[in-house]
PDB file of N, CA and C in Angstrom:
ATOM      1  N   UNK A   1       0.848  -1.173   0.000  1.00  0.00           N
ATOM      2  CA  UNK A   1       0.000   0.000   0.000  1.00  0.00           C
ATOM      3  C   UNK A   1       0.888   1.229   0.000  1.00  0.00           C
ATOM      4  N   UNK A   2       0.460   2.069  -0.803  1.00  0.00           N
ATOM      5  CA  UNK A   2       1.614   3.401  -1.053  1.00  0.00           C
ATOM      6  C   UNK A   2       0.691   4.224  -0.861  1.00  0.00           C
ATOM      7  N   UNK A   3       1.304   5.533   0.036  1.00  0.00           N
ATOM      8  CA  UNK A   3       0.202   6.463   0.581  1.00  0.00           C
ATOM      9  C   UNK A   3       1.483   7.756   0.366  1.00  0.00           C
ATOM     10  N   UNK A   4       0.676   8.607  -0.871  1.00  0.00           N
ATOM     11  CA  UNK A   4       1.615   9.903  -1.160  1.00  0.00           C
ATOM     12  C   UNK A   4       1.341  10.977  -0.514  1.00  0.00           C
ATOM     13  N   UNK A   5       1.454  11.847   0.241  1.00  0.00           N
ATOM     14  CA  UNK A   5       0.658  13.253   0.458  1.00  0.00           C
ATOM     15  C   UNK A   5       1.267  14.575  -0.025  1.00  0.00           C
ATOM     16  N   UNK A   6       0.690  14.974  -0.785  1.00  0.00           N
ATOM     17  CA  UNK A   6       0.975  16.146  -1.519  1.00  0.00           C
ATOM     18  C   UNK A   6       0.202  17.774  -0.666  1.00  0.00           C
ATOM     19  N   UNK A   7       1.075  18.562   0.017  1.00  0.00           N
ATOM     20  CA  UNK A   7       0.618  19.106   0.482  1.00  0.00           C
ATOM     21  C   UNK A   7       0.523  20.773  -0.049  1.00  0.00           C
ATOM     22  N   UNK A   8      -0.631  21.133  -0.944  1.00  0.00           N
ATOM     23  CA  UNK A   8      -0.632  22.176  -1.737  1.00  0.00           C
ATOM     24  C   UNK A   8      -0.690  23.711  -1.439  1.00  0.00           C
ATOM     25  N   UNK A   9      -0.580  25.005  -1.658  1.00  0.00           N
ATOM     26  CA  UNK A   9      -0.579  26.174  -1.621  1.00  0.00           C
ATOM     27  C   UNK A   9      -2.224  27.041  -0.570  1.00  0.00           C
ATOM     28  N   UNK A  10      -2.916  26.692  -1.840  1.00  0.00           N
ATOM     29  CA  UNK A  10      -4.337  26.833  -1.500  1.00  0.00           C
ATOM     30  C   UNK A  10      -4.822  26.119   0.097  1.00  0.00           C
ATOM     31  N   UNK A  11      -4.467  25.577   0.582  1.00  0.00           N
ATOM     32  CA  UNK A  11      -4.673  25.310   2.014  1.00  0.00           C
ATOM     33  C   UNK A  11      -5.401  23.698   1.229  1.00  0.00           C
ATOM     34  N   UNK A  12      -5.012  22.738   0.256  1.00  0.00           N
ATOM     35  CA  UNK A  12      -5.511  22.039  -0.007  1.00  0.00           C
ATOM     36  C   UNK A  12      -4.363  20.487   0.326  1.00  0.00           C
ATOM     37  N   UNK A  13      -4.910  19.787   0.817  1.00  0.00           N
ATOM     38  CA  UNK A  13      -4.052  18.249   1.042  1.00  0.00           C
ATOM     39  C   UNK A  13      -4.461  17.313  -0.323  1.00  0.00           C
ATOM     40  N   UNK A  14      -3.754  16.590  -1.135  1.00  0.00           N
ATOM     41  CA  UNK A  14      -3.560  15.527  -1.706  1.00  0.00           C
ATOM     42  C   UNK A  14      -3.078  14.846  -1.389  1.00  0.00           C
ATOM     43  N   UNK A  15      -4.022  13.648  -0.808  1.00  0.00           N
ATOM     44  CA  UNK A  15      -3.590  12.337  -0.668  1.00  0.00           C
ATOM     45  C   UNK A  15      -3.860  11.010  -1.384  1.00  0.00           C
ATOM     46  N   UNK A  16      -2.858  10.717  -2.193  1.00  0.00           N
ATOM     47  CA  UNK A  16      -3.227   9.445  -3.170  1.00  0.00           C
ATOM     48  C   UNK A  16      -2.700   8.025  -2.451  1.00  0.00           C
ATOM     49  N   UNK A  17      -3.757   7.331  -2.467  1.00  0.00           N
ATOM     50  CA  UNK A  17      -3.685   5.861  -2.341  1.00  0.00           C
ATOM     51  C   UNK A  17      -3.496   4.763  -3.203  1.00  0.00           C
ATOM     52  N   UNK A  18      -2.276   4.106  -3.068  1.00  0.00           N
ATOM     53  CA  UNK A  18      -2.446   2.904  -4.184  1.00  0.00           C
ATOM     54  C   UNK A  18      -2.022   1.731  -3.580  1.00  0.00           C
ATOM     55  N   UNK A  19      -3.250   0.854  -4.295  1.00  0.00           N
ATOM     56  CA  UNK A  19      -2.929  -0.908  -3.344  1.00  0.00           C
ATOM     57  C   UNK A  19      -4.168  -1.335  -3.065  1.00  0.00           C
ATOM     58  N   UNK A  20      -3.801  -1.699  -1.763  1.00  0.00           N
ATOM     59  CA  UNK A  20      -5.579  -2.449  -1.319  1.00  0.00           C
ATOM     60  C   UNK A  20      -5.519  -1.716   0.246  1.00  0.00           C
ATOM     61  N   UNK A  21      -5.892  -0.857   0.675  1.00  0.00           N
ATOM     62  CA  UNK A  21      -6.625  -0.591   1.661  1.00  0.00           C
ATOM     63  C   UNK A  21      -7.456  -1.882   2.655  1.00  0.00           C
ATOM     64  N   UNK A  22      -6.424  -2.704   3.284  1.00  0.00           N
ATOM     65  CA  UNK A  22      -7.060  -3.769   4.044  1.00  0.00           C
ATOM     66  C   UNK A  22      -6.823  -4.033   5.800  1.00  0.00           C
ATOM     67  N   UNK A  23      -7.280  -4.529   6.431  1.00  0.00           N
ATOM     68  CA  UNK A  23      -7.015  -5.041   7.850  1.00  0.00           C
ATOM     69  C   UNK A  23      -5.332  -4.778   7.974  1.00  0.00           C
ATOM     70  N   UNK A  24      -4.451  -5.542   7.374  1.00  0.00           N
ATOM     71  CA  UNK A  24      -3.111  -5.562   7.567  1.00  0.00           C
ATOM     72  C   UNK A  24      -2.790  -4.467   7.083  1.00  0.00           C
ATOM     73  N   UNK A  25      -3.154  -3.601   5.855  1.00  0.00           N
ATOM     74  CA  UNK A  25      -2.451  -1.673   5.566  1.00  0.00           C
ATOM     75  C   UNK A  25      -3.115  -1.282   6.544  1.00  0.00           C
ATOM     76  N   UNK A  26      -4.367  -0.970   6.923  1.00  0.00           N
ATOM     77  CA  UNK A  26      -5.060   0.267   7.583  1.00  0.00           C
ATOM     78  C   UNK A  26      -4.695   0.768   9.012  1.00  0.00           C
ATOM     79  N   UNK A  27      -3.755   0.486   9.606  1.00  0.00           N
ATOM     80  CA  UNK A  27      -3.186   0.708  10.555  1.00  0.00           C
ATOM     81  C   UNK A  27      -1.783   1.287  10.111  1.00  0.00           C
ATOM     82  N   UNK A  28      -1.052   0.989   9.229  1.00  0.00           N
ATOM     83  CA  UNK A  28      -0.085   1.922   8.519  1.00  0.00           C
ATOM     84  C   UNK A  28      -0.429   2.892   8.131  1.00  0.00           C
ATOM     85  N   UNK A  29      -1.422   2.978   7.383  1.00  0.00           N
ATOM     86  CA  UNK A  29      -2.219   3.957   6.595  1.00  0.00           C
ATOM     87  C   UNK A  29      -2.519   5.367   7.266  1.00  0.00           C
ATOM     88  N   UNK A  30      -3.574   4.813   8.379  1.00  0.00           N
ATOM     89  CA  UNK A  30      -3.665   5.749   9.101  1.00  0.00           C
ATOM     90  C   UNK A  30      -2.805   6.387  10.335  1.00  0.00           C
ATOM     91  N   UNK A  31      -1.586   5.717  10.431  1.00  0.00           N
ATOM     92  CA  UNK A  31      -0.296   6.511  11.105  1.00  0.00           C
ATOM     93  C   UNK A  31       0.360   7.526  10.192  1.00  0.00           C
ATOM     94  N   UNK A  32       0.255   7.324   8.989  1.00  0.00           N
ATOM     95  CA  UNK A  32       1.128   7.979   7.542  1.00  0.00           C
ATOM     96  C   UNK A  32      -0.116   9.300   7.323  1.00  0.00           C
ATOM     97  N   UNK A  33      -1.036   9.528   7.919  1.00  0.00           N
ATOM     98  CA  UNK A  33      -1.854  10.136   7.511  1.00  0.00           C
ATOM     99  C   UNK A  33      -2.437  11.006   9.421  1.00  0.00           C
ATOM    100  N   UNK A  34      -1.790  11.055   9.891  1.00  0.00           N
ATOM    101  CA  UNK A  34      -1.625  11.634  11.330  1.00  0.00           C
ATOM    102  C   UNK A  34      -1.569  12.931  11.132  1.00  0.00           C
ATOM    103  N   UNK A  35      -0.376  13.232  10.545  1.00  0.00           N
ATOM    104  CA  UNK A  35      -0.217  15.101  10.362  1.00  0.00           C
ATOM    105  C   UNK A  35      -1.207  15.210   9.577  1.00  0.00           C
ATOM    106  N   UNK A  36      -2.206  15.063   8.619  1.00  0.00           N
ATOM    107  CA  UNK A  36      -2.828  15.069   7.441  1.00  0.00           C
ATOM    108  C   UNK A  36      -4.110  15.283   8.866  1.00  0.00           C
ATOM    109  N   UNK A  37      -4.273  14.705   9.857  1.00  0.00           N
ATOM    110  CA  UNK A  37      -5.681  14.450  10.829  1.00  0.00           C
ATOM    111  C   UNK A  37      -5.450  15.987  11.494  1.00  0.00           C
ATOM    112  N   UNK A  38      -3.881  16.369  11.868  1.00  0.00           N
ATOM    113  CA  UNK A  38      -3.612  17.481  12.919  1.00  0.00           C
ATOM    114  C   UNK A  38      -3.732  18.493  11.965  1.00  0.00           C
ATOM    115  N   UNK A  39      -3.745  18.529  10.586  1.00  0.00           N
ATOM    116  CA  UNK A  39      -4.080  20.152  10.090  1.00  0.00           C
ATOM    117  C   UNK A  39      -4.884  20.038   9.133  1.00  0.00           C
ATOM    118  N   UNK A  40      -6.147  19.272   9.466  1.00  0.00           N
ATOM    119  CA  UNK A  40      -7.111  19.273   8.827  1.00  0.00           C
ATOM    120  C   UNK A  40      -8.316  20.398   8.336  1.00  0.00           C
ATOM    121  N   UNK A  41      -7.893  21.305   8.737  1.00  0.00           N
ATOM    122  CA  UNK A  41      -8.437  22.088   8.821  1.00  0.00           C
ATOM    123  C   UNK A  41      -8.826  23.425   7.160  1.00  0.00           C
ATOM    124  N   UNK A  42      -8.033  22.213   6.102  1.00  0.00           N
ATOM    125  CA  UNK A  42      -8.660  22.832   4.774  1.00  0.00           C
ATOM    126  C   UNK A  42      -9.380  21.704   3.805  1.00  0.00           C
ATOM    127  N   UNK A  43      -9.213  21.559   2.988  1.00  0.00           N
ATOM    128  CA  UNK A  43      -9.526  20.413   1.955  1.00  0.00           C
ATOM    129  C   UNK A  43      -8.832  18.938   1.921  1.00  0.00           C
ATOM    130  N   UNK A  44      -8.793  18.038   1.948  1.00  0.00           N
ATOM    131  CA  UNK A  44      -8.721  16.950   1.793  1.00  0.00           C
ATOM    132  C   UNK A  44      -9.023  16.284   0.855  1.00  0.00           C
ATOM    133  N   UNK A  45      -8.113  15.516  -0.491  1.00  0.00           N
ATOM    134  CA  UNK A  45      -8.468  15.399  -1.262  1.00  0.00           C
ATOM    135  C   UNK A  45      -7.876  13.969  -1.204  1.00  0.00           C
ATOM    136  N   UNK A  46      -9.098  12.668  -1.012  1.00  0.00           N
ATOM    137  CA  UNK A  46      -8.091  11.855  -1.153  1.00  0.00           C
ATOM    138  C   UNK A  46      -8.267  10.849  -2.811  1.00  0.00           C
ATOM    139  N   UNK A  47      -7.335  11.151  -3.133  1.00  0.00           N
ATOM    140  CA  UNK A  47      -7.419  10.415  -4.669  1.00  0.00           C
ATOM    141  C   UNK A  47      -7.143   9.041  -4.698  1.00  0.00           C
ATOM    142  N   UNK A  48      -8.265   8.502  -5.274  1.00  0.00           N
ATOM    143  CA  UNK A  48      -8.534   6.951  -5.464  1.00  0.00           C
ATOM    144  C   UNK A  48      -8.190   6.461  -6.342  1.00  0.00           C
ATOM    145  N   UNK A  49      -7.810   6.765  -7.159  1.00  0.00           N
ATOM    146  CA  UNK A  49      -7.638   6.118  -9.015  1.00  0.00           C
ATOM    147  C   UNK A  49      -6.726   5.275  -8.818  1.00  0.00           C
ATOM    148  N   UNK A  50      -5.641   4.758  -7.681  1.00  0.00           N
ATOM    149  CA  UNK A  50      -4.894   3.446  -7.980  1.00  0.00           C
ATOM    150  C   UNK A  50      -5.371   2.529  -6.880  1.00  0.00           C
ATOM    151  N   UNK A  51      -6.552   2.546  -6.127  1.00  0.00           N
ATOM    152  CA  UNK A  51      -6.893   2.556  -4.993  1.00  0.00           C
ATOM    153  C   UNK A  51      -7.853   1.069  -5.539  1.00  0.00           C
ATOM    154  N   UNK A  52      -7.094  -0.274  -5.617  1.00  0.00           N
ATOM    155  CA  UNK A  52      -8.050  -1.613  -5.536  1.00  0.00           C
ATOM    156  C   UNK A  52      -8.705  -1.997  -4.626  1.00  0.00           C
ATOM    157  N   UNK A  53      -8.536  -1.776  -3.660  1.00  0.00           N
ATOM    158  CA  UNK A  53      -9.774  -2.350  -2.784  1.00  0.00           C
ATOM    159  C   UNK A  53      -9.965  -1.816  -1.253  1.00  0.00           C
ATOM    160  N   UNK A  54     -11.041  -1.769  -0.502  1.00  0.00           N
ATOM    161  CA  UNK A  54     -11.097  -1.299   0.713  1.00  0.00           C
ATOM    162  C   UNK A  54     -12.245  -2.661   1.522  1.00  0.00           C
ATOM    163  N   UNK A  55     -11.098  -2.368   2.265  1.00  0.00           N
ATOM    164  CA  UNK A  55     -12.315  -3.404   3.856  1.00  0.00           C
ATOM    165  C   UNK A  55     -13.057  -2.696   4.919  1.00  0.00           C
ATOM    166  N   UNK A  56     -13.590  -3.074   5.468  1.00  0.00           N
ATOM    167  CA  UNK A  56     -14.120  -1.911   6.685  1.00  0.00           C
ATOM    168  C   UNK A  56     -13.035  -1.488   7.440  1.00  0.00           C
ATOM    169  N   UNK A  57     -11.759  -2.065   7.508  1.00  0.00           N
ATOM    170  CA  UNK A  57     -10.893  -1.371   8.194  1.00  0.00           C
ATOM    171  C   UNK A  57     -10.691  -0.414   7.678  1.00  0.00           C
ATOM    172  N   UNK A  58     -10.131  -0.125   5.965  1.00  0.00           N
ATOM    173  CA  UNK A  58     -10.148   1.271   5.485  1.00  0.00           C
ATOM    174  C   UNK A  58     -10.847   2.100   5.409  1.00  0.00           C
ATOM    175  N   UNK A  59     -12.339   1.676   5.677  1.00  0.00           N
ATOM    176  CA  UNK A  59     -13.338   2.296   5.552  1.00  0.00           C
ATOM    177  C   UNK A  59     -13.657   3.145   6.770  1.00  0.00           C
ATOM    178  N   UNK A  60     -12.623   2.715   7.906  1.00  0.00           N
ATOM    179  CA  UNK A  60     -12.721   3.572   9.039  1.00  0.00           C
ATOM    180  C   UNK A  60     -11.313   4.461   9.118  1.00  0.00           C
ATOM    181  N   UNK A  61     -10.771   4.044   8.330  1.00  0.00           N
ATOM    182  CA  UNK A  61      -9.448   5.488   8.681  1.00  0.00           C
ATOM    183  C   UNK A  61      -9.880   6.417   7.506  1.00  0.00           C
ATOM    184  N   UNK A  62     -10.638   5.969   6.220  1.00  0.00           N
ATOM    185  CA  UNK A  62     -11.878   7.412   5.934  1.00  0.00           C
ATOM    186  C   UNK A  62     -12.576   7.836   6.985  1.00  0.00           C
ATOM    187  N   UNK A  63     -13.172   7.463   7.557  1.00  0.00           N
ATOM    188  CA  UNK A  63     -14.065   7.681   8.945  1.00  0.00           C
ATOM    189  C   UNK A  63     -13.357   8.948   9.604  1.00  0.00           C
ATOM    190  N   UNK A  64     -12.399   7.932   9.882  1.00  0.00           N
ATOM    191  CA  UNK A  64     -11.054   9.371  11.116  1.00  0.00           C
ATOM    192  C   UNK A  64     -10.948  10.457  10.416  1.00  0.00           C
ATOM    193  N   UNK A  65     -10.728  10.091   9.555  1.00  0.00           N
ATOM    194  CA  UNK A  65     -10.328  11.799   8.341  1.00  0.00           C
ATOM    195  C   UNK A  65     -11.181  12.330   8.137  1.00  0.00           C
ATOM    196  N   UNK A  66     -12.309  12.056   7.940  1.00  0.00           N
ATOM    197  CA  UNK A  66     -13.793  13.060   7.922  1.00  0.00           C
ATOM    198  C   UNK A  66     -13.654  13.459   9.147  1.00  0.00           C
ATOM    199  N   UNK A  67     -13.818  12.849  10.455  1.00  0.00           N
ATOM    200  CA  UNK A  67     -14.614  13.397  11.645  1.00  0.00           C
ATOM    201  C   UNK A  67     -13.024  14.479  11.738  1.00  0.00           C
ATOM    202  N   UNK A  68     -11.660  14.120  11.921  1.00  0.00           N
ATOM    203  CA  UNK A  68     -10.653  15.285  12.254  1.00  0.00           C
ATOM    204  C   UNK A  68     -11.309  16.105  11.178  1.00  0.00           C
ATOM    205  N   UNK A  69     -11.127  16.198  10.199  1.00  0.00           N
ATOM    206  CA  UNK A  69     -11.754  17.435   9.327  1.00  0.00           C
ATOM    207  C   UNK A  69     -12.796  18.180   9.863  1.00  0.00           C
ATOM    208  N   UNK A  70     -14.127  17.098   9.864  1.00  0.00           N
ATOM    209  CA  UNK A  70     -15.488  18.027  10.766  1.00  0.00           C
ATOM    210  C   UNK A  70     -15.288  18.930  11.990  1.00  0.00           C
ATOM    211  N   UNK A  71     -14.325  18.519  12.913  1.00  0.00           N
ATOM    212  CA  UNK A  71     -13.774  19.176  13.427  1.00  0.00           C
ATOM    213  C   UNK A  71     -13.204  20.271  14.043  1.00  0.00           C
ATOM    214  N   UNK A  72     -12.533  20.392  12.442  1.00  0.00           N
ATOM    215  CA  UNK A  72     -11.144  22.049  12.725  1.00  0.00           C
ATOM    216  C   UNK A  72     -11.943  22.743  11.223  1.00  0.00           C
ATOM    217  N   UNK A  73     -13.348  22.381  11.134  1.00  0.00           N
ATOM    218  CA  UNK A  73     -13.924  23.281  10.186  1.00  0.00           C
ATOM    219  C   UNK A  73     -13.270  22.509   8.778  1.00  0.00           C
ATOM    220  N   UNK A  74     -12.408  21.534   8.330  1.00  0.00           N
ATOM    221  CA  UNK A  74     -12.486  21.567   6.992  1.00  0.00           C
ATOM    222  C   UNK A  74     -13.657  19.999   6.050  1.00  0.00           C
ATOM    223  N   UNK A  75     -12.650  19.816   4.866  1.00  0.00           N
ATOM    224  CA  UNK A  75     -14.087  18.796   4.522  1.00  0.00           C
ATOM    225  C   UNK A  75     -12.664  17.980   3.629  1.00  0.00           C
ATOM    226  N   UNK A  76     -13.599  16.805   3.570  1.00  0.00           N
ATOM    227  CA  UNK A  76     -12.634  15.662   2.603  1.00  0.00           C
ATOM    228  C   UNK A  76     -13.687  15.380   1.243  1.00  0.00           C
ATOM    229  N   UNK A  77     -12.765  15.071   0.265  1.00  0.00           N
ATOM    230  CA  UNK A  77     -13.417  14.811  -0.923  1.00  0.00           C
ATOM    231  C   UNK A  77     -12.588  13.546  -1.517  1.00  0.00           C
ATOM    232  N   UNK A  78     -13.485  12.540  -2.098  1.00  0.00           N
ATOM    233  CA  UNK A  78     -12.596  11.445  -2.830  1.00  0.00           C
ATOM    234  C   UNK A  78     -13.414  11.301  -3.719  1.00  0.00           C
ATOM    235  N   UNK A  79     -11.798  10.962  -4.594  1.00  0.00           N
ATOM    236  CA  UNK A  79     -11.749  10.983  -6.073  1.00  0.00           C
ATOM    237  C   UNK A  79     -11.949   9.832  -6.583  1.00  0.00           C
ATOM    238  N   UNK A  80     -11.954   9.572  -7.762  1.00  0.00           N
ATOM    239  CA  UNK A  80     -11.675   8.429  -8.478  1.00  0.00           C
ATOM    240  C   UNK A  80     -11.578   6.950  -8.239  1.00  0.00           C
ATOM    241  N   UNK A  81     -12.684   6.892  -7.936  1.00  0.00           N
ATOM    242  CA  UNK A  81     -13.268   5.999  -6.772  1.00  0.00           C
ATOM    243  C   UNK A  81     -13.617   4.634  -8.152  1.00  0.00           C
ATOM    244  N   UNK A  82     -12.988   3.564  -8.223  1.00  0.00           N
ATOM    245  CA  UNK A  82     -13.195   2.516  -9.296  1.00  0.00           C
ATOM    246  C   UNK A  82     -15.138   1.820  -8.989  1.00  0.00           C
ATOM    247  N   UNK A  83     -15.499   1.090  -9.761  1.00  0.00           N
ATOM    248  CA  UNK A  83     -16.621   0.887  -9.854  1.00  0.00           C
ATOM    249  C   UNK A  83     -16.872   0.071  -8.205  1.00  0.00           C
ATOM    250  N   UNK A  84     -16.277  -1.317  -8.166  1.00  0.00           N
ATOM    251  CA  UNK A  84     -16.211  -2.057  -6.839  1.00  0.00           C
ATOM    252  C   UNK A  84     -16.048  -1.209  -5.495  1.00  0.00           C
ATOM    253  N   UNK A  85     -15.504  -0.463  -5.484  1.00  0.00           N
ATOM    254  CA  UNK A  85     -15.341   0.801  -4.458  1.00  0.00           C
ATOM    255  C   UNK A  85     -16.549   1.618  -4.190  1.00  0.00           C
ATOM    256  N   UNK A  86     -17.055   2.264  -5.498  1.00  0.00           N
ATOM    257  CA  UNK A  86     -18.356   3.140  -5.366  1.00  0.00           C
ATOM    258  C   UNK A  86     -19.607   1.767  -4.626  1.00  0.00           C
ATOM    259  N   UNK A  87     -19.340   0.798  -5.287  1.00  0.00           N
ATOM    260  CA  UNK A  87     -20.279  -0.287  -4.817  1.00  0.00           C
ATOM    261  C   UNK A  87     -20.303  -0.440  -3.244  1.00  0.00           C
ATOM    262  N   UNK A  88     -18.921  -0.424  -2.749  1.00  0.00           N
ATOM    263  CA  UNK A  88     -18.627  -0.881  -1.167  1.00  0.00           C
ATOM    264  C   UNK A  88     -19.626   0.588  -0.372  1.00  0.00           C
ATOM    265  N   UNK A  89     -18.749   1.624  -1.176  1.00  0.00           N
ATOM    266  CA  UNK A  89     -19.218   2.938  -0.079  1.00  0.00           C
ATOM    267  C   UNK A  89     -20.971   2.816  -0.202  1.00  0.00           C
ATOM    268  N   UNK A  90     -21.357   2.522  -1.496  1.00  0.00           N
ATOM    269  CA  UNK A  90     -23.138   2.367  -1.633  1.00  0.00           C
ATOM    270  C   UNK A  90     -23.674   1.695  -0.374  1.00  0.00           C
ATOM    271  N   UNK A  91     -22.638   0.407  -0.536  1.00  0.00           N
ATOM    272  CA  UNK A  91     -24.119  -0.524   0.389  1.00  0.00           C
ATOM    273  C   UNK A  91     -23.566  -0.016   1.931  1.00  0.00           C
ATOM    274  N   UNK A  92     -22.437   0.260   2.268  1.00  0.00           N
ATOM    275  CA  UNK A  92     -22.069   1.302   3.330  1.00  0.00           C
ATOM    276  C   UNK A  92     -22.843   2.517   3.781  1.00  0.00           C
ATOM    277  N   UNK A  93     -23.363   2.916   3.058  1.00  0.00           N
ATOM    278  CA  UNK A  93     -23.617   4.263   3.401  1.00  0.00           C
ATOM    279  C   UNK A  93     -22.653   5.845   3.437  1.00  0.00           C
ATOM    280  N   UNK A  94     -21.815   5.465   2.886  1.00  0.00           N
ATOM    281  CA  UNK A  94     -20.641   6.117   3.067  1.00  0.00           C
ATOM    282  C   UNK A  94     -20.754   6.893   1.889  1.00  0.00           C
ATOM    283  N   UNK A  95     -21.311   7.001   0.518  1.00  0.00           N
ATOM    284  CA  UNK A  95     -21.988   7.764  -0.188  1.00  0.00           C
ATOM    285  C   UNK A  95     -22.648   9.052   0.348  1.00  0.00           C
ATOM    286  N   UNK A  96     -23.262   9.071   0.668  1.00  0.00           N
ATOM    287  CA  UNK A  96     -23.606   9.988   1.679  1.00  0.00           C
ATOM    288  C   UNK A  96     -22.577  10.620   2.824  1.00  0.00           C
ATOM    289  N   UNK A  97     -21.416  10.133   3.159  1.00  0.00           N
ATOM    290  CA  UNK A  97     -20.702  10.833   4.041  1.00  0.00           C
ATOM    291  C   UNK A  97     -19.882  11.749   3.200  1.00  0.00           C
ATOM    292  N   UNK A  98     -19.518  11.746   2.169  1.00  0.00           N
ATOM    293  CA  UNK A  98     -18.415  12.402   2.054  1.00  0.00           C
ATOM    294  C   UNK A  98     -18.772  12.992   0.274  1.00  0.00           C
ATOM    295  N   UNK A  99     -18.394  14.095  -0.170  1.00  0.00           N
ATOM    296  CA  UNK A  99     -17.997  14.685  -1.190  1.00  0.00           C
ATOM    297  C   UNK A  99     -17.660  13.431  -1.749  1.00  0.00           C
ATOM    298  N   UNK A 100     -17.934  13.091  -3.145  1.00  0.00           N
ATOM    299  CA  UNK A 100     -17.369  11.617  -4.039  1.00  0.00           C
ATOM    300  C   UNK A 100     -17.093  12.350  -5.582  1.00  0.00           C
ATOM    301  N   UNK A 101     -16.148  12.819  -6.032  1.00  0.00           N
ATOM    302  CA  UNK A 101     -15.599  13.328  -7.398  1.00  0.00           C
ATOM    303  C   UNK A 101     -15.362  12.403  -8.382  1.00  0.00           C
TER     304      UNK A 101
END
């Protein structure tokens, strides 16, 4: 699992994910993404386009990153979300949580 963070001008975070988002990453994941929770406080962009698969474990270090965002006032948006993915967040409910680009 490769987790890039691109941290932009505009008060905006890029964070791209590539791999599988599972039980054994999502605890890496969301340590690599700590400072990203402490200055949450603009945009959050996390880009999905190399992003194969998510379990409910990943599905909760999205969780963490919304609620730090809700927070300190900012918001998360994900991108490029593959078909099986949009499917997971559907029957999740997680469609509804978050900005989906």
């Amino acid at each position: 699992m490769e987790v890039k963070i691109n941290k932009q001008d505009n008060n905006t975070t890029v964070v791209r994910l590539e791999g599988r988002l599972d039980t054994p990453t999502a605890q890496e994941v969301n340590q690599r993404l700590l400072p990203v929770q402490e200055d949450a406080s603009g945009t959050i962009i996390l880009d999905c386009e190399e992003l194969t698969y998510i379990s409910s474990s990943g599905l909760r270090v999205f969780l963490t990153l919304r609620k730090a965002a809700a927070m300190k006032g900012g918001k998360v948006i994900i991108r490029n979300i593959n078909d099986n993915i949009r499917n997971v967040f559907m029957m999740t409910g997680f469609l509804n949580l978050f900005d989906i680009e």
